[in-house]
C-alpha atoms as a PDB file:
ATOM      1  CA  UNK A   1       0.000   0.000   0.000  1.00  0.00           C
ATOM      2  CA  UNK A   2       1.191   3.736  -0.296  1.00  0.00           C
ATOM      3  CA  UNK A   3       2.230   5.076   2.453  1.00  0.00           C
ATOM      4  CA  UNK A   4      -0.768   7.673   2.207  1.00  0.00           C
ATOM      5  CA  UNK A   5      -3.200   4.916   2.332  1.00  0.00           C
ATOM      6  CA  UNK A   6      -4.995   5.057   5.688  1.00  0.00           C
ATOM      7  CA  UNK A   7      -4.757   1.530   7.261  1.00  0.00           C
ATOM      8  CA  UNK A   8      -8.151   1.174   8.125  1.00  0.00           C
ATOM      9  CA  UNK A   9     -11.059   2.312   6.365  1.00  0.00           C
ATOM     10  CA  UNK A  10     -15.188   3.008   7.190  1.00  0.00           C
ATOM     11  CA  UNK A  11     -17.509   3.476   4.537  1.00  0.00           C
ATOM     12  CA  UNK A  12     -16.947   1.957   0.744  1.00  0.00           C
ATOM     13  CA  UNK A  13     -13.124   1.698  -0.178  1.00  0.00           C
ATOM     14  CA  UNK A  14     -12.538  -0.344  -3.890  1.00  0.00           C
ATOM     15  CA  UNK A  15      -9.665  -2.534  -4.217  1.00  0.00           C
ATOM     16  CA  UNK A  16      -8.081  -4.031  -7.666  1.00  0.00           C
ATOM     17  CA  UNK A  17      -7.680  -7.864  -7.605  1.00  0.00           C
ATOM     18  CA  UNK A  18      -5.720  -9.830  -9.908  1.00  0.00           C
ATOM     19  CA  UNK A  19      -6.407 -13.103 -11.528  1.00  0.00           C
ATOM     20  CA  UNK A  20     -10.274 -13.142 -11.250  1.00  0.00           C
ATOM     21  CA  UNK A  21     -11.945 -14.016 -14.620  1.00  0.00           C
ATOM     22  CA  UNK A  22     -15.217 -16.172 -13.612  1.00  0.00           C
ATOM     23  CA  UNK A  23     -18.167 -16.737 -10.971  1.00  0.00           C
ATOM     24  CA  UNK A  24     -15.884 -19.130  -9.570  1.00  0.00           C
ATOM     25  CA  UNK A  25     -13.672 -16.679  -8.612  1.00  0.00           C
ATOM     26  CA  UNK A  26     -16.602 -13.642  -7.118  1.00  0.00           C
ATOM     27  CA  UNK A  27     -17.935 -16.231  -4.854  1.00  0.00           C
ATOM     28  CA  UNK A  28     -14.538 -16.868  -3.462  1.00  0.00           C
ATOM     29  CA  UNK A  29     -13.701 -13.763  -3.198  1.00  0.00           C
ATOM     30  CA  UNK A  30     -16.969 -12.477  -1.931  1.00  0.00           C
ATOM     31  CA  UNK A  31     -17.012 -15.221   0.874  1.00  0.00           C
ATOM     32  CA  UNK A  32     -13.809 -14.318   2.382  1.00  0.00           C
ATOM     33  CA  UNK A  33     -13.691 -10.810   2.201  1.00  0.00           C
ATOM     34  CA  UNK A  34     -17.489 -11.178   3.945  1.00  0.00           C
ATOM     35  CA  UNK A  35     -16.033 -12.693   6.867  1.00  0.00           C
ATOM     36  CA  UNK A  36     -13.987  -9.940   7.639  1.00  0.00           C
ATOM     37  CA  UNK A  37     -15.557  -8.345  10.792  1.00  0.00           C
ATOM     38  CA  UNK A  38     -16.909  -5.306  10.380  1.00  0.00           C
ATOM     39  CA  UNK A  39     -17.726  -5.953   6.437  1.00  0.00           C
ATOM     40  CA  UNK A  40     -21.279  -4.983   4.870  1.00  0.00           C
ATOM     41  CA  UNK A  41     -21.022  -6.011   1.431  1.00  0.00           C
ATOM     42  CA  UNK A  42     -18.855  -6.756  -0.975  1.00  0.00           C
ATOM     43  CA  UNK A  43     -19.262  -5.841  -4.562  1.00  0.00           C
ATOM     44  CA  UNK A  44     -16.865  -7.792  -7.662  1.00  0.00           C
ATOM     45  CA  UNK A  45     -16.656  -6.220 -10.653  1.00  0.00           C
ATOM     46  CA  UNK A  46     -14.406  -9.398 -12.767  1.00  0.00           C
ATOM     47  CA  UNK A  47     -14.309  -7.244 -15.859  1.00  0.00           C
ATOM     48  CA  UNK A  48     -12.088  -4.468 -13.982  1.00  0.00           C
ATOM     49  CA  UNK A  49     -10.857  -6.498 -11.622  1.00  0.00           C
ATOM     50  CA  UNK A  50     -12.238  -4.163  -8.657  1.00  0.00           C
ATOM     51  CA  UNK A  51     -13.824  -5.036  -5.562  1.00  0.00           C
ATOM     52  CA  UNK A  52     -15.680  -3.113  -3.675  1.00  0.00           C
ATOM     53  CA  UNK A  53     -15.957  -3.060  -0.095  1.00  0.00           C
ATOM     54  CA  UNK A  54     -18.556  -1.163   2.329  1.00  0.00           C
ATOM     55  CA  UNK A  55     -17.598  -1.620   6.164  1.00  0.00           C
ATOM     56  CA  UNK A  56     -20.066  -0.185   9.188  1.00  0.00           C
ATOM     57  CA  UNK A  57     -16.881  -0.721  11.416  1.00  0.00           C
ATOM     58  CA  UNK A  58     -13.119   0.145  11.011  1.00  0.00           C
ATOM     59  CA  UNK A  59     -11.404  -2.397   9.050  1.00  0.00           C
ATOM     60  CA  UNK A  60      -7.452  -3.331   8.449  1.00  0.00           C
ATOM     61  CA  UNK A  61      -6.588  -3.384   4.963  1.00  0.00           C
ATOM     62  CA  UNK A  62      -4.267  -6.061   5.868  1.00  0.00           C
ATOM     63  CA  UNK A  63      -6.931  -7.945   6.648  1.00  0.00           C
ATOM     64  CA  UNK A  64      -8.652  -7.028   2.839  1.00  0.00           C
ATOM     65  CA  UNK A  65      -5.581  -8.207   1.371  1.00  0.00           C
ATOM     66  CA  UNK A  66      -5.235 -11.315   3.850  1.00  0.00           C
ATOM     67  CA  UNK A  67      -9.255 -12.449   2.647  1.00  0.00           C
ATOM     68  CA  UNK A  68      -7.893 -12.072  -0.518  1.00  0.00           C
ATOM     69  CA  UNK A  69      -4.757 -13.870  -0.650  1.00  0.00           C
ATOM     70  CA  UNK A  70      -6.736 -16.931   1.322  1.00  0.00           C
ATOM     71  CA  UNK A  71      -9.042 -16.756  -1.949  1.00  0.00           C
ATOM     72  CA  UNK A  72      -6.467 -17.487  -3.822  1.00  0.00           C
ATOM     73  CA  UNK A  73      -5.779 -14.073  -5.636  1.00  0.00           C
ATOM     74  CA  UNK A  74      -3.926 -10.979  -4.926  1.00  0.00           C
ATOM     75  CA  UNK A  75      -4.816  -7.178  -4.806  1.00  0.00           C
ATOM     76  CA  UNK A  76      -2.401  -4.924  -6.820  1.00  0.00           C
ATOM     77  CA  UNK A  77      -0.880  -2.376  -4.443  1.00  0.00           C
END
């Protein structure tokens, strides 16, 4: 991340993923960013690659990235 990126975010933040290309690939994606605490929704967009995330609660972009990486894809810093 730059180092002008807050670490935690409220409210809708988007996030470029690579490697997603089908349905497959939202729901996995989805589901693990979903369990993050303090996650709303999640929103995949596979023909940009971005994901976007609405939290009620502070959440650790670290832990975006970690959801992500246990999908099986990475975000592009």
């Amino acid at each position: 991340m730059l180092s002008s990126t807050p670490r935690t975010f409220v409210g809708t933040t988007t996030f470029t993923v690579n490697g997603m290309t089908c349905d497959h690939c939202r729901r996995a994606v989805t589901e693990e960013i979903s369990a993050v605490a303090g996650v709303e929704s999640v929103t995949v967009d596979l023909a940009t690659g971005l994901v976007t995330v609405a939290a009620t609660s502070p959440v650790d972009r670290a832990d975006i990235a970690a959801a992500v990486d246990e999908a099986g894809y990475a975000l592009v810093p």
